[in-house]
Structures are given as C-alpha cells and as structure tokens.
Protein backbone atom coordinates (compact mmCIF):
# COMPACT_ATOMS: atom_id res chain seq x y z
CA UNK A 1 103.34 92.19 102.73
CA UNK A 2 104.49 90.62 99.50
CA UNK A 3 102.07 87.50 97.78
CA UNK A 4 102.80 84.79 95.53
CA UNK A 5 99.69 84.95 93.08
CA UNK A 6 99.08 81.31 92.57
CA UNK A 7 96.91 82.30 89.63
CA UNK A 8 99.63 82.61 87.55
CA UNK A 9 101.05 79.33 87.92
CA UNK A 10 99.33 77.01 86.11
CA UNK A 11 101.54 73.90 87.73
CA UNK A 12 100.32 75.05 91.29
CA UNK A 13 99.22 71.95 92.97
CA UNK A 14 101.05 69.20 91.26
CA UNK A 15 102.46 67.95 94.38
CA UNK A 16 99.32 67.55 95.92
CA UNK A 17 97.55 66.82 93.38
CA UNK A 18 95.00 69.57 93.98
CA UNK A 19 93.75 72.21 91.45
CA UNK A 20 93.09 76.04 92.24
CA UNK A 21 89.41 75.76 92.04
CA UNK A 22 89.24 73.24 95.08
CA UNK A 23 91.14 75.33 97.61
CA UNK A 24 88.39 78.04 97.67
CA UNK A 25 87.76 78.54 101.52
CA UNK A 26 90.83 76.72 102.30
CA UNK A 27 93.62 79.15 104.38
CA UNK A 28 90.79 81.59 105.74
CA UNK A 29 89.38 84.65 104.48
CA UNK A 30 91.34 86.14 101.33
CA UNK A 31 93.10 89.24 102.82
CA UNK A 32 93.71 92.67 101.92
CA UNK A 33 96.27 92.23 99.95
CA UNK A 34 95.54 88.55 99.05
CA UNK A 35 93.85 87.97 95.52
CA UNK A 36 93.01 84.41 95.82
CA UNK A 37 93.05 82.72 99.46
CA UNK A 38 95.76 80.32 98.58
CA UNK A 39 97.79 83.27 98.00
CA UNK A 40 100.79 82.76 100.23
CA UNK A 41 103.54 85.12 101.55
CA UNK A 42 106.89 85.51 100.19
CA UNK A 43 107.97 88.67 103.12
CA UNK A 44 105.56 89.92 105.91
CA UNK A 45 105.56 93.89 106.86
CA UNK A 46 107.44 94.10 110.15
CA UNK A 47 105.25 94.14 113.51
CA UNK A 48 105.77 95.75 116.90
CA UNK A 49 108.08 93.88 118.86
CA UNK A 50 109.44 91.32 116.21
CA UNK A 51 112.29 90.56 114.13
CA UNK A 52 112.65 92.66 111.09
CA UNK A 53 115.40 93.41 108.40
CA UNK A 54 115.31 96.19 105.84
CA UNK A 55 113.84 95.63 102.30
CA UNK A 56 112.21 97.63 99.03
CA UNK A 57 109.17 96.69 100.62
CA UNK A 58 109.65 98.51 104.04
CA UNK A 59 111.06 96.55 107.27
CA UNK A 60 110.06 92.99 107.21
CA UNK A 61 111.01 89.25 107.26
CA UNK A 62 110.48 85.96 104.85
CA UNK A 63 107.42 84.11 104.98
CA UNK A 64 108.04 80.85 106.13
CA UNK A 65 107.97 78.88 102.93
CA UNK A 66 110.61 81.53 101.51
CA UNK A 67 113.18 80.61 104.35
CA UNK A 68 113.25 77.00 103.29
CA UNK A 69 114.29 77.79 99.27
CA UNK A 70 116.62 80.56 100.35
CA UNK A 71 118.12 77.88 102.38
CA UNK A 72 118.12 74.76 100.53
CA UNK A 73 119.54 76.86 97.12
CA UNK A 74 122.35 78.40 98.71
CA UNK A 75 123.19 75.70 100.26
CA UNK A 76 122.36 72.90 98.14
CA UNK A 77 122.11 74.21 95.24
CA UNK A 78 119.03 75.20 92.15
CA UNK A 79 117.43 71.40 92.31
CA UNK A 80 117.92 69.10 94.88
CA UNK A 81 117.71 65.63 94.16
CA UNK A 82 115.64 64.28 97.25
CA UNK A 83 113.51 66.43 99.32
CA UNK A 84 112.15 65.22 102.48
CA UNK A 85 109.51 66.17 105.47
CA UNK A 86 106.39 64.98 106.86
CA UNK A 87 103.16 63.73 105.21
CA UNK A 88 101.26 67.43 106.48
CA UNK A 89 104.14 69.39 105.06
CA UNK A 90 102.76 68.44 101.07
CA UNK A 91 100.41 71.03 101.51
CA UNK A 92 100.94 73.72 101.67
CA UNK A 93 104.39 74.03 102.69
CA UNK A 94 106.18 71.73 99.83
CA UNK A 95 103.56 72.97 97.79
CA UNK A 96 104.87 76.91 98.21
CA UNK A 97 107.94 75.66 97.70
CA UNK A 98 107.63 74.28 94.84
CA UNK A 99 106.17 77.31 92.95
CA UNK A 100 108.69 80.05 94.40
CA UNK A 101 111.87 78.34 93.48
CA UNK A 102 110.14 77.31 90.21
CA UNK A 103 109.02 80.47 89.01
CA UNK A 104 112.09 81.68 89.89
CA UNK A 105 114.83 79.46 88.02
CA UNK A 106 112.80 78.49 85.74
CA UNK A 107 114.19 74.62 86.89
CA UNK A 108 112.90 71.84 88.73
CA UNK A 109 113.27 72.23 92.47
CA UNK A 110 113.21 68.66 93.09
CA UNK A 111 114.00 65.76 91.37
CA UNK A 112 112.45 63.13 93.89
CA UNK A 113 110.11 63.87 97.09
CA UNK A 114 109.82 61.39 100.11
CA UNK A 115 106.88 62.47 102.94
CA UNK A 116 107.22 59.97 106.03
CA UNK A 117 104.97 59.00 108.06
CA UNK A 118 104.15 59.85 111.38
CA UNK A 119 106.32 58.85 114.35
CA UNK A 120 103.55 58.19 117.35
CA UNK A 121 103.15 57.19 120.58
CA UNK A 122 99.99 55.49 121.82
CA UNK A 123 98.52 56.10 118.57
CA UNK A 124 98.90 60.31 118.55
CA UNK A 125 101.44 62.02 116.93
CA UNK A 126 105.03 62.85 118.68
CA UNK A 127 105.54 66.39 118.73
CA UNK A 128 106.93 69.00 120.64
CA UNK A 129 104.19 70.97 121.23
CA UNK A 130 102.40 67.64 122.99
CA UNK A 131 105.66 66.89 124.74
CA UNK A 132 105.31 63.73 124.15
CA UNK A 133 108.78 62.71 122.48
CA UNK A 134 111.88 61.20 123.48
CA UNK A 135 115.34 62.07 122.22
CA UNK A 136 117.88 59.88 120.22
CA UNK A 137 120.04 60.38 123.15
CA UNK A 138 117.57 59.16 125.53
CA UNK A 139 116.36 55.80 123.34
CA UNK A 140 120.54 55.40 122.93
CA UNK A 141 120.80 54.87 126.40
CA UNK A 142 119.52 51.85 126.63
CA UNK A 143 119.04 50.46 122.78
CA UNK A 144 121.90 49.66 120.55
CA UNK A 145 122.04 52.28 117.10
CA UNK A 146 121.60 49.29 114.83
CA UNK A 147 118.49 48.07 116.87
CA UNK A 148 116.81 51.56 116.42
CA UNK A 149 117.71 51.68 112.45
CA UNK A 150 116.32 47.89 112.35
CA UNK A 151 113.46 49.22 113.96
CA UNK A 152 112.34 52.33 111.44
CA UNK A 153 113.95 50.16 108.56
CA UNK A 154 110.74 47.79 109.43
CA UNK A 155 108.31 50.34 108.71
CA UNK A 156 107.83 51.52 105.20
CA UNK A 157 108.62 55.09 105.02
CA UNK A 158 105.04 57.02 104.54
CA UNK A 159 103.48 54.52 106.89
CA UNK A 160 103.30 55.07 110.58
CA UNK A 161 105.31 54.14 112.96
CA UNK A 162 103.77 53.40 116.62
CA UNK A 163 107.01 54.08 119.04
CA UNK A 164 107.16 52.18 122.43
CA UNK A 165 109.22 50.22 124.26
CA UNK A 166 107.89 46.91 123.22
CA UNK A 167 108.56 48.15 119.53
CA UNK A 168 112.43 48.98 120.48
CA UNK A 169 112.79 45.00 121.75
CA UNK A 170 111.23 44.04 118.36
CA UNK A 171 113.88 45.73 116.75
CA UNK A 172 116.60 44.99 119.06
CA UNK A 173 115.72 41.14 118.50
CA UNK A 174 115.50 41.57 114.81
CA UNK A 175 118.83 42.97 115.06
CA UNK A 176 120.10 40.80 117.13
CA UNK A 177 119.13 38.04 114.55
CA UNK A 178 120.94 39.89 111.68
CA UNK A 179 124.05 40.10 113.65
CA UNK A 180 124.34 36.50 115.11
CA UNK A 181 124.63 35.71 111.18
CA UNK A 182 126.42 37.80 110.70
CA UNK A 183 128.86 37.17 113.32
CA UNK A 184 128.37 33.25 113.24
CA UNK A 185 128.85 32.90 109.71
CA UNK A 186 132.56 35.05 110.12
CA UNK A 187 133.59 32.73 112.73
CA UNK A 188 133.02 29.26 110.88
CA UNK A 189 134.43 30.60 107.76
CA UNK A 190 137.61 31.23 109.87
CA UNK A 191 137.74 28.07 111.50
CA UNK A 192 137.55 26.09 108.00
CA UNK A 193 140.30 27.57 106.84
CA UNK A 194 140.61 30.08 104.02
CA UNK A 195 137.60 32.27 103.18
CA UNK A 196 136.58 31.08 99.66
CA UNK A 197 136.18 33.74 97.11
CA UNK A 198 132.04 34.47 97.00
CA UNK A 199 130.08 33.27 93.73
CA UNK A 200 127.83 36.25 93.55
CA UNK A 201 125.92 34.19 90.45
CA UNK A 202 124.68 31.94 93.59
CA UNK A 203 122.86 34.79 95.60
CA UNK A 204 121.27 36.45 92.73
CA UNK A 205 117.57 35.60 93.42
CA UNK A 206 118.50 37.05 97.02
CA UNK A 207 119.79 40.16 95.14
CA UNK A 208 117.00 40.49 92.75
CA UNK A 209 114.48 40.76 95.24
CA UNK A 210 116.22 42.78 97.44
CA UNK A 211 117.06 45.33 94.64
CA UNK A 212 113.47 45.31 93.37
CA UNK A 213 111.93 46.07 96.68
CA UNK A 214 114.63 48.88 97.29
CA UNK A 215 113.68 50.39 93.69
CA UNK A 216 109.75 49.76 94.61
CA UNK A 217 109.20 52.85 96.46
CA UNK A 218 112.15 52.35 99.02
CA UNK A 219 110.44 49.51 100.30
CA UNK A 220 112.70 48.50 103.48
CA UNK A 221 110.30 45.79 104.95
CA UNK A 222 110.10 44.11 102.12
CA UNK A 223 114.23 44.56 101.90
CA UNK A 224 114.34 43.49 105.06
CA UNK A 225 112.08 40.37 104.51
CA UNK A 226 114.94 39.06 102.08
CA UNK A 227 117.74 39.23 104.48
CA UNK A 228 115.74 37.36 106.99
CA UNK A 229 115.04 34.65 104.25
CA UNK A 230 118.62 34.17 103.25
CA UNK A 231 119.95 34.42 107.33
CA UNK A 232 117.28 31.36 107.06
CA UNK A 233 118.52 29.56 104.32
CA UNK A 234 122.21 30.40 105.81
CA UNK A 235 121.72 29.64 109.39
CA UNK A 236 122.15 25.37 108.42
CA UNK A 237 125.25 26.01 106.61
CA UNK A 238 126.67 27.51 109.58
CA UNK A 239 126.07 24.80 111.35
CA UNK A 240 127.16 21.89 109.17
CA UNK A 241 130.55 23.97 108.61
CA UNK A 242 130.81 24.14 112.29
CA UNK A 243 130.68 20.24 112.39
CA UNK A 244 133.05 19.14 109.50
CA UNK A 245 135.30 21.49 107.05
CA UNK A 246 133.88 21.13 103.77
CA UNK A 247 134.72 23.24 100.74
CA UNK A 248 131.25 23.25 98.91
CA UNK A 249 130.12 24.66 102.04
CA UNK A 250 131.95 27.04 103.02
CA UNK A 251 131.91 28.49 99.37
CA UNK A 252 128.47 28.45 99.40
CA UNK A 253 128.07 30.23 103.08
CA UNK A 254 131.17 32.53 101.88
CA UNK A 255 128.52 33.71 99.03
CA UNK A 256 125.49 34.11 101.08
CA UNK A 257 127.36 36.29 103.09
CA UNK A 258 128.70 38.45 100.98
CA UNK A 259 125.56 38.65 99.59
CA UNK A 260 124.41 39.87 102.99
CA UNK A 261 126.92 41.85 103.90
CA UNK A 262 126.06 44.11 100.67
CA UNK A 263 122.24 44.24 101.25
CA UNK A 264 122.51 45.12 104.83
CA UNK A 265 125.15 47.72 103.88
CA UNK A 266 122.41 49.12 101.67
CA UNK A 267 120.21 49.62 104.83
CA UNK A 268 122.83 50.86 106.78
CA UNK A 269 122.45 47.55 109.03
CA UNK A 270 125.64 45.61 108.16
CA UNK A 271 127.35 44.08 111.60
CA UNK A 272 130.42 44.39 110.00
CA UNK A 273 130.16 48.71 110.49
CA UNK A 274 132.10 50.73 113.01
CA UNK A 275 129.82 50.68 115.14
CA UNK A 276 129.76 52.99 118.16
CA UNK A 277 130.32 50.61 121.27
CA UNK A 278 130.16 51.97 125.02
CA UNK A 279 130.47 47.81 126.52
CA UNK A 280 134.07 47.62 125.10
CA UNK A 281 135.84 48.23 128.23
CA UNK A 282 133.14 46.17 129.61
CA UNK A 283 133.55 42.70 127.61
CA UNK A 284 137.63 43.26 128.16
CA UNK A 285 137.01 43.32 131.69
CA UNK A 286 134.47 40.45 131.90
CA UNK A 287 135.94 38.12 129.25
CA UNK A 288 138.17 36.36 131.62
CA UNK A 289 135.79 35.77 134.16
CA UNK A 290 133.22 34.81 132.27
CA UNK A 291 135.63 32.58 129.88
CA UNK A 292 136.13 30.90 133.27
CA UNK A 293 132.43 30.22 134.47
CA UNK A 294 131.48 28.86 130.80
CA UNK A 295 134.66 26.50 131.38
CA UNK A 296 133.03 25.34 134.89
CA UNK A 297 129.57 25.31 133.04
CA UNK A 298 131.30 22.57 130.10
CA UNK A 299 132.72 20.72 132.94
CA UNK A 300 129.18 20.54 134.35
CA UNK A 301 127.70 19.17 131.18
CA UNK A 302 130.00 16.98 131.07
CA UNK A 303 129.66 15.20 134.38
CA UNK A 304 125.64 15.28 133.15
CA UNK A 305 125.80 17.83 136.03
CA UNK A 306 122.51 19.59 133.98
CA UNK A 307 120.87 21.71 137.13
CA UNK A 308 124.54 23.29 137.90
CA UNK A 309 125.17 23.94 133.74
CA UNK A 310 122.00 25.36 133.86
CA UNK A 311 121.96 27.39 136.95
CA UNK A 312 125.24 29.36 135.44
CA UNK A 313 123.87 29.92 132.15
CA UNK A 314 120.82 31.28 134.05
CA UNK A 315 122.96 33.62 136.49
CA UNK A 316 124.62 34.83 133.31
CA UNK A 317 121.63 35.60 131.59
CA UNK A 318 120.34 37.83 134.72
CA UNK A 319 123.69 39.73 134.32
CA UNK A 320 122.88 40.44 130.95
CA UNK A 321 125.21 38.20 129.36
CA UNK A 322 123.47 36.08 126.25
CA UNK A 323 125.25 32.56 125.89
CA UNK A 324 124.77 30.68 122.43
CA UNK A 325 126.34 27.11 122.42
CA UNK A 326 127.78 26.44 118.93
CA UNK A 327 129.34 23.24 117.62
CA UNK A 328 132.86 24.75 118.17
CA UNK A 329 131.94 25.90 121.70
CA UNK A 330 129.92 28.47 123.68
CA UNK A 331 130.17 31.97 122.67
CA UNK A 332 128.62 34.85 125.13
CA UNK A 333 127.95 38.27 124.31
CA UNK A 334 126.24 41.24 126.00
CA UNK A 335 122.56 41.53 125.50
C-alpha cells in the first residue's frame, strides 16, 4: 500500500476547516503502514480475487480519492473552476483531494467548491443502498422538466430538499405561474401591435436584486422570489394591454419582460427555451375540438347560460385541459 502522510501538509484540512490534531481516533486504528490515522491511500496492494494492474509498488489499484484527480485532471484539466458533491463528501473525500493534486502541481485544485444538500424522502436520505430513489426518467413521466428545475431552483443549494409528490405540484404550479407570464405577456404584446424596444433602465431594481442574490452564495430562492415579484407587478399590465392598445404600456410590459426573460434564462427556467414536449401531437390533434367546445362554452355565457359554460369548462378540466379566460378570449392549455 502507498500513504499520503498528511503530516507534511501543513494546508491539510482547509476545506473542512479541521486541523491534524482533532482527527486523532478519527478513520480507525492507524495501520501498519499508516503513520498518522488520517493517513489515506493513494494505491492499495492487490487482493485475492480483485482487480489489479501492475505498478513499482507490486500489483495494485488507486485508492479511491486518487481515481477522482486522475480523472478530473486529464480530463478537465490542473484546476477546475467549480467542484461539486455532497455535504459528507468534504471530509474526507474533497479533503484527499485536495492535498494529492496539490502537492502534486503545486496549483490550486479548485477555484470554487459547492456541497449540496441532501435530496430525501420522508425525511432520510435518498440513496441507493436504501433503495429509496426514483429516477429522472421516472419523475419525467409525469412532471414537466421546467417544473422539476423550478422545484430544486426553490431550495438553496446546501439546504435539504424533502422530495415527494406534493413537492413536485409545488413546483409544477410555481412553474406554471412563471410560464402563464410568460406566455400571456407574448401574446398581448402581439396583439398591440409592434413589440416596443425594452428600457432595461426601468427593470433595474428587478435586476439588482436578482443579481445580488445570484452572487450571494447562488441563492436561487431568493432569485426566484424576484421573478415572482415582477410576474406580480407585470400580471396588471397584461391585463390593461389586453383591454385597450396603449403605448406606455406595452413599453413598459415589453421591459418587464425582457427583464424576465433574462433572469429566468439565468436559472435555466425561461418559457421561451426549447423545451422538450411529448403533448405536441396531442394539442394538434385536440385544438380543433376543443377550439369548438370553448366556442359552444362563449355562446353559453352569452345566453347567461352559466351551469352549461360551467359544466364544459369543468369536463375540460377533468380531461386535463386548463382554460384561462383573458380579455381577448379563452386560451386552454394542457395541465
């Protein structure tokens, strides 16, 4: 077996902010070979039965931590500018890390370091080993991508994050929210006419914020908080363009959504992304019919016919198709 000797390091445990003298009796009993018991292994001496590869040492394989620096160097180069993982990979995997590459370029290994929290369900940790996680492809199945994003994005990133399907509707809803804006805001700027050019100088308190909660530790609730207050503020505008073409207006909603369309871009959130969409074929196929059951439902509201408007919004609804009446007219979309 071949040791790091953390002794000679005097940076060893800057990461975690732990000093040499406090890890006695920490990683069990100090080994043959071991000189201090926070000693770790660079390559282990081959055993019966495993994986080995030849070396000046005899037949062995990396330790663990060595894998990950062999790795991330040849792949990514001497220093990596963000390195990721878990909140119980600081020590003493990051930690190993750290000093092997170090000592060995002489450079920093990483500029920044980000450890998330944990994801969990009913309060203990997913993992594996408890078989107690799902798969992106399974939560895809029935949540939209954006939904999913909108609901880690609500989260900051070393807190934890309590998985469930209750939590998935919170973020589908949240999303939901973000795109109706989104979407809204599009469609009465179209109506009015030509889409004024944005006055960024307008938005700015919007931008500050957002920018100084992005720069405060990646702080995506917070980020998030400010789209939510200017989809607020922009919601009215919407709606009094809807009603009468005015130019004030629409320059002003024309700002705020620029504005949003560049934080939420930021976030990877903006409804204006490609994103992947499996109903496609669906809404071609249903937008006549249903075109033709919100023109009976009109007709209804007009006679003051109120049960039988109601009664095919309702039947919509349990087919999973979300109608929003605007000024202009009903829109519908799949929920």
């Amino acid at each position: 077996d071949v040791y790091f000797d953390v002794s000679k390091d005097q940076d060893y445990g800057k990461l975690s902010n732990r000093s040499i003298e406090s890890m006695q009796g920490e990683g069990g009993s100090t080994g043959e070979r071991k000189r201090h018991v926070a000693d770790f292994a660079l390559w282990k001496a081959a055993k019966p039965g495993e994986p080995s590869w030849p070396s000046p040492w005899g037949n062995g394989r990396p330790g663990w931590h060595i894998e990950c620096s062999a790795m991330s160097m040849k792949y990514l180069g001497v220093t990596l500018d963000v390195h990721g993982g878990g909140q119980d990979l600081i020590f003493p995997h990051h930690e190993n890390e750290i000093a092997q590459s170090e000592a060995a370029t002489g450079e920093p290994f990483s500029r920044v370091w980000l450890h998330n929290g944990f994801v969990t369900i009913d309060a203990e940790k997913m993992a594996k080993s408890l078989k107690n996680f799902v798969t992106v492809q399974d939560v895809l199945r029935d949540y939209p991508a954006p939904a999913v994003r909108t609901l880690l994005a609500g989260a900051h990133y070393r807190s934890p994050i309590d998985f469930s399907s209750a939590a998935l509707d919170d973020g589908k809803a949240a999303w939901e929210r973000l795109a109706t804006f989104g979407r809204n805001a599009t469609a009465a700027l179209e109506a009015s006419g030509d889409r004024p050019e944005p006055d960024a100088a307008t938005t700015e308190p919007w931008r500050a914020k957002f920018t100084a909660a992005i720069e405060d530790d990646f702080n995506t609730p917070e980020a998030l908080a400010v789209l939510f207050d200017l989809v607020s503020a922009g919601n009215p505008l919407i709606e009094e363009l809807e009603r009468r073409a005015d130019a004030g207006i629409a320059r002003e909603l024309a700002s705020q959504l620029d504005a949003f369309d560049a934080m939420a871009e930021v976030l990877g959130l903006s409804p204006n992304r490609d994103w992947p969409d499996r109903s496609g074929k669906a809404v071609e196929a249903l937008g006549p019919l249903v075109s033709y059951l919100l023109e009976l439902r009109e007709r209804a509201r007009k006679e003051k016919d109120f049960a039988r408007a109601d009664e095919i919004r309702e039947r919509l609804a349990n087919a999973g198709i979300v109608v929003e009446d605007r000024p202009g007219g009903p829109r519908w979309r799949l929920a």
